[in-house]
Protein backbone atom coordinates (compact mmCIF):
# COMPACT_ATOMS: atom_id res chain seq x y z
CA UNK A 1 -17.83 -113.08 -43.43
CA UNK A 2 -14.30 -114.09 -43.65
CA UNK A 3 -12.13 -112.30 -40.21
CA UNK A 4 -9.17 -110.10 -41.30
CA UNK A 5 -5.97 -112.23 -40.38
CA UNK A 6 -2.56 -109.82 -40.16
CA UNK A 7 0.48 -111.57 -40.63
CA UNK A 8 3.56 -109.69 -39.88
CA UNK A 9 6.56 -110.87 -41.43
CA UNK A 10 10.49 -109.54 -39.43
CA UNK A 11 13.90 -110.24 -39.58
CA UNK A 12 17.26 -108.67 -40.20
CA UNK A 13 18.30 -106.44 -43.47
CA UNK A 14 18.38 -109.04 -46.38
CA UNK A 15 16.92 -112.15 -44.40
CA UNK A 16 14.82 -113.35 -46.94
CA UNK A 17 11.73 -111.60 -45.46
CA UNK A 18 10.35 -109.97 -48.70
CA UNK A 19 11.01 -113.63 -50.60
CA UNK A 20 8.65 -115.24 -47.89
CA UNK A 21 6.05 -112.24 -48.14
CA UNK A 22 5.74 -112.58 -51.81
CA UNK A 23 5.41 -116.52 -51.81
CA UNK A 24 2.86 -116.53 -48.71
CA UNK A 25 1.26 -113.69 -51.27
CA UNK A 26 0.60 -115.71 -53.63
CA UNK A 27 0.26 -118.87 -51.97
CA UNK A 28 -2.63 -116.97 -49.66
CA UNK A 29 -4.70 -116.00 -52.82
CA UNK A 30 -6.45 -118.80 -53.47
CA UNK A 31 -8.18 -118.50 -49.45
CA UNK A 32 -9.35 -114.88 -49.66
CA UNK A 33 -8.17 -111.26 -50.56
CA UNK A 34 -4.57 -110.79 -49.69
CA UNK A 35 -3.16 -106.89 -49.33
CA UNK A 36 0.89 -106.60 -48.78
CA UNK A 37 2.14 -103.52 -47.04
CA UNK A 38 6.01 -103.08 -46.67
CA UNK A 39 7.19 -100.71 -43.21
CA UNK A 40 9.76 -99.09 -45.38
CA UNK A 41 6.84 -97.09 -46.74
CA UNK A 42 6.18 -95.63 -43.56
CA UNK A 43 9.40 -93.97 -42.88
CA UNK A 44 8.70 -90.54 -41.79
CA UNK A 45 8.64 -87.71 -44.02
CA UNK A 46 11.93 -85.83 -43.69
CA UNK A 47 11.43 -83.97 -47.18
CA UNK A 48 11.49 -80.69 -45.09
CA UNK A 49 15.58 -81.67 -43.47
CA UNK A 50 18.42 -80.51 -45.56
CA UNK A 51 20.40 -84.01 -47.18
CA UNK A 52 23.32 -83.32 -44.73
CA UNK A 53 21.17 -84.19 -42.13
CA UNK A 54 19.34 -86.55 -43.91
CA UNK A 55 22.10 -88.81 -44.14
CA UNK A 56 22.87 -88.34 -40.16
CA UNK A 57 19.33 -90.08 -39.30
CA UNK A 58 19.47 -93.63 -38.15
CA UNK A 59 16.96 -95.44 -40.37
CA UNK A 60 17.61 -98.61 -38.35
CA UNK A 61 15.84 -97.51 -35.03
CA UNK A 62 12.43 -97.97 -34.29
CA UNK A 63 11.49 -94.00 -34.11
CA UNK A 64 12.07 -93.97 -38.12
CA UNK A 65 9.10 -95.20 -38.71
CA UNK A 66 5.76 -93.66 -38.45
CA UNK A 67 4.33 -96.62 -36.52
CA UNK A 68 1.32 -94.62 -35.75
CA UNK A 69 0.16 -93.80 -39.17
CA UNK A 70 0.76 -97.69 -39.93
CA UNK A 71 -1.42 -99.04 -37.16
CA UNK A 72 -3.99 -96.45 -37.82
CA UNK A 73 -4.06 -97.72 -41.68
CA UNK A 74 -4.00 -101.72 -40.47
CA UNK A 75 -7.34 -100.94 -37.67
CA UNK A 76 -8.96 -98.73 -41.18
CA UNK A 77 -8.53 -101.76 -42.89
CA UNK A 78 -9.60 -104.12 -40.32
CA UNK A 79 -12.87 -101.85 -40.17
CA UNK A 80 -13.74 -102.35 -44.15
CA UNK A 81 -12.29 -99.02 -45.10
CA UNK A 82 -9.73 -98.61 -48.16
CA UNK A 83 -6.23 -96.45 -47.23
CA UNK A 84 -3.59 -94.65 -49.79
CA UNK A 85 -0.54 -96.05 -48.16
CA UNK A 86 2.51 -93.83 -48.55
CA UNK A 87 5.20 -95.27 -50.72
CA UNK A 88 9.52 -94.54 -50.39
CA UNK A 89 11.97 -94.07 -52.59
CA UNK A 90 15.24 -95.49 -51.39
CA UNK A 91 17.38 -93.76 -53.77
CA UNK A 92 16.94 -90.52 -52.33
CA UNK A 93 15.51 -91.38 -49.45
CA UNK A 94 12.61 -89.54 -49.27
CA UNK A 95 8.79 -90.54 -49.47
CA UNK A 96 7.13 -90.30 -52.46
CA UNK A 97 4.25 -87.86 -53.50
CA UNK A 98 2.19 -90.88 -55.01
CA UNK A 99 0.53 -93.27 -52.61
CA UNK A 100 -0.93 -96.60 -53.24
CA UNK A 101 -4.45 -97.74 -52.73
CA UNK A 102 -4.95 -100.72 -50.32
CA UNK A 103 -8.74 -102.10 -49.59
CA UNK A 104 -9.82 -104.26 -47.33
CA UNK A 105 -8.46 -107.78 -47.55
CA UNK A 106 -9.17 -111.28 -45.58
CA UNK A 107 -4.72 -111.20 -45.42
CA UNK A 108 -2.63 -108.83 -44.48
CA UNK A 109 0.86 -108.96 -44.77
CA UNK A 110 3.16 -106.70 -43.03
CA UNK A 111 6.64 -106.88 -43.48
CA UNK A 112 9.91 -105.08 -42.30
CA UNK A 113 12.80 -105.52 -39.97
CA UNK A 114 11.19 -103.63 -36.73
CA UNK A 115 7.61 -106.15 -37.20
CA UNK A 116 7.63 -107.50 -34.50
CA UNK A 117 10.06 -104.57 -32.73
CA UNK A 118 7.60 -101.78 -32.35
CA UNK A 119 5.32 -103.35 -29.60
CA UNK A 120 1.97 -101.12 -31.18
CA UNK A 121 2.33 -102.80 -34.75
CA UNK A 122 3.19 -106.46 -33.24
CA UNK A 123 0.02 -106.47 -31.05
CA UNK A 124 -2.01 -106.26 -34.02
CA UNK A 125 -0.88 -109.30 -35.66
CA UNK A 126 -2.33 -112.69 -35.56
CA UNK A 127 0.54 -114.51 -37.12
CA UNK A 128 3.98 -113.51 -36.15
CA UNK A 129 7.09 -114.89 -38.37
CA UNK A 130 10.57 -114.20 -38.11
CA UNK A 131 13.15 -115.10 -40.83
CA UNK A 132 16.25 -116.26 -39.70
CA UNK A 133 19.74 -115.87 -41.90
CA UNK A 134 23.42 -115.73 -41.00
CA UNK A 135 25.08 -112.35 -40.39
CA UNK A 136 27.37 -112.94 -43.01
CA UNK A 137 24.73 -113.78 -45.61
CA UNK A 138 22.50 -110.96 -44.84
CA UNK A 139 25.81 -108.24 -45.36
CA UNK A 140 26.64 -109.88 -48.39
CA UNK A 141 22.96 -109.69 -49.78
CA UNK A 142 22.68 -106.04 -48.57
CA UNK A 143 26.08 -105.09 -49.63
CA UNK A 144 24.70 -106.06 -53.62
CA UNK A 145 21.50 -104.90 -52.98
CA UNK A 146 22.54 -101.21 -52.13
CA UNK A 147 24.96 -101.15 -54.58
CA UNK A 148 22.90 -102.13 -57.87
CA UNK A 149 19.44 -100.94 -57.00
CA UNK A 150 19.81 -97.87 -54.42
CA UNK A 151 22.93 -96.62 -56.09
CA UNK A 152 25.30 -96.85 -53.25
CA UNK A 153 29.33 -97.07 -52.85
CA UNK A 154 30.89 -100.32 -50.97
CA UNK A 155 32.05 -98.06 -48.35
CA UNK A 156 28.54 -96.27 -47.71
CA UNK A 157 26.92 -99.50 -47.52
CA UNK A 158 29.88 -100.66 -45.18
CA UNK A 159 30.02 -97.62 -42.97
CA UNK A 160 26.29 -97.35 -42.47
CA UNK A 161 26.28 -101.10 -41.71
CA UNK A 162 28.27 -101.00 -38.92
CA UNK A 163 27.00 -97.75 -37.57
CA UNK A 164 23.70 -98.28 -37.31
CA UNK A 165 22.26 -101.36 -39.17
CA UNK A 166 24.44 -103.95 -36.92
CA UNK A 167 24.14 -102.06 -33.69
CA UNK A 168 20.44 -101.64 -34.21
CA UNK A 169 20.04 -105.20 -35.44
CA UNK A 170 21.66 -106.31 -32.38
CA UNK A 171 19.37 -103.64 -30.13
CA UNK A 172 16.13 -104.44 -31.46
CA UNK A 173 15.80 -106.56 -34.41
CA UNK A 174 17.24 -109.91 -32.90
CA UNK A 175 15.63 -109.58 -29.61
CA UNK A 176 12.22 -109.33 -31.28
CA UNK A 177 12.54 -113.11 -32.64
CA UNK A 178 11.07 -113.98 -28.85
CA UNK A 179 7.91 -112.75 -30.01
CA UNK A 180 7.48 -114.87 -33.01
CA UNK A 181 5.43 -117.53 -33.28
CA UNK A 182 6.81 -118.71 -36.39
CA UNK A 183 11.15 -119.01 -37.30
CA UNK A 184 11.79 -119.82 -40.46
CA UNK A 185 15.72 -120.62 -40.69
CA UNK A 186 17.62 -120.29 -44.77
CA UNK A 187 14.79 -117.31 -45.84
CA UNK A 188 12.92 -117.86 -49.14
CA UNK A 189 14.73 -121.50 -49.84
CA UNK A 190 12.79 -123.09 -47.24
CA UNK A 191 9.39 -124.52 -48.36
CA UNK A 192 8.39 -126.24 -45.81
CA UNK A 193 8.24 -123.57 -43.81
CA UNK A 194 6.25 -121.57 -46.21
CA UNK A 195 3.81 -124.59 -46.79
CA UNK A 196 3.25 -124.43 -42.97
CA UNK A 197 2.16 -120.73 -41.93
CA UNK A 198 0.34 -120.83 -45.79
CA UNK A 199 -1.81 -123.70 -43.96
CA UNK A 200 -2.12 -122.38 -40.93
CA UNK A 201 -3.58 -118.97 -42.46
CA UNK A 202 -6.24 -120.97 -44.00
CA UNK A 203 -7.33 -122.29 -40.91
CA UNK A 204 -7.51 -119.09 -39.54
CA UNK A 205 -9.11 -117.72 -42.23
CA UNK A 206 -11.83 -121.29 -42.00
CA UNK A 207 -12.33 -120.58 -38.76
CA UNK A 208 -13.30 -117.51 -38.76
CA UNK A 209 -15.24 -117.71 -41.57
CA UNK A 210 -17.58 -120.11 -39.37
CA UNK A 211 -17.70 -117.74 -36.30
């Protein structure tokens, strides 16, 4: 039987990072059954705070997340047991009442910005990758991003970015590149990168399938 290999996939706000999850995604299928969980699902449930406060919570920091809940799901999985992972809708920035069924899979793919941050997710993964894009890229990206898909002003997007998403960035993201084993520099455009860790998760995957 084929060993579960957990890939966890980090870098700043509009790196690239979801780009490199889907290509590894699809790249990985042909070696085993591939899941992909996002971390933005797992922000906590503030449904019960009024939207005044809402909007005063720093979804940047590490605490945002329920990081428990995630690792729980990741060890269920690891053990041959299907999860309803929760799912979050950025628009109103709440978590959704539907949830989405995950089974067991040979790849896992975890990707967010605080991967490889929050030390209880990062010592479950086998394969640790940060992607690596210029600050003035990555604003640009998230300043469209916010705008046409999560219905956001310029000067939301703008205010919140310098509040909390550089700061944190700076804080926690950044540092967290130490712990990869894996930097890929220019996000989804580089190939060779991607043709790398998608080799090096089928040795994994070989290898354990001959333990």
């Amino acid at each position: 039987m084929k060993k579960t290999t957990i890939i966890g996939i980090a870098g700043g706000t509009a790196s690239g990072k979801t780009t490199i999850a889907n290509k590894v995604y699809e790249a990985s299928k042909p070696f085993g059954s591939v899941a992909y969980i996002k971390l933005d699902d797992y922000y906590k449930d503030l449904t019960y705070l009024e939207q005044e406060f809402g909007q005063a919570i720093n979804f940047d920091h590490p605490d945002a997340y329920d990081s428990k809940r995630l690792v729980e799901d990741l060890l269920k999985l690891k053990s041959g047991k299907t999860i309803y992972k929760p799912t979050y809708d950025f628009v109103t920035a709440r978590r959704m009442d539907n949830s989405e069924k995950i089974t067991p899979s040979n790849i896992i793919i975890v990707e967010g910005i605080m991967v490889l941050a929050i030390p209880i997710i990062r010592e479950l993964l086998d394969i640790k990758v940060y992607v690596e894009t210029p600050d003035d890229i990555r604003f640009i990206r998230r300043l469209e991003r916010d705008i046409e898909n999560r219905g956001r002003s310029v000067q939301s997007v703008i205010k919140q970015y310098l509040s909390t998403v550089r700061p944190m960035h700076i804080t926690f993201v950044e540092p967290s590149k130490a712990f990869a084993n894996i930097i890929i520099p220019e996000g989804g455009l580089n190939e060779v990168a991607i043709d790398v860790l998608v080799a090096r998760i089928q040795q994994l995957l070989q290898n354990g399938q001959n333990e």
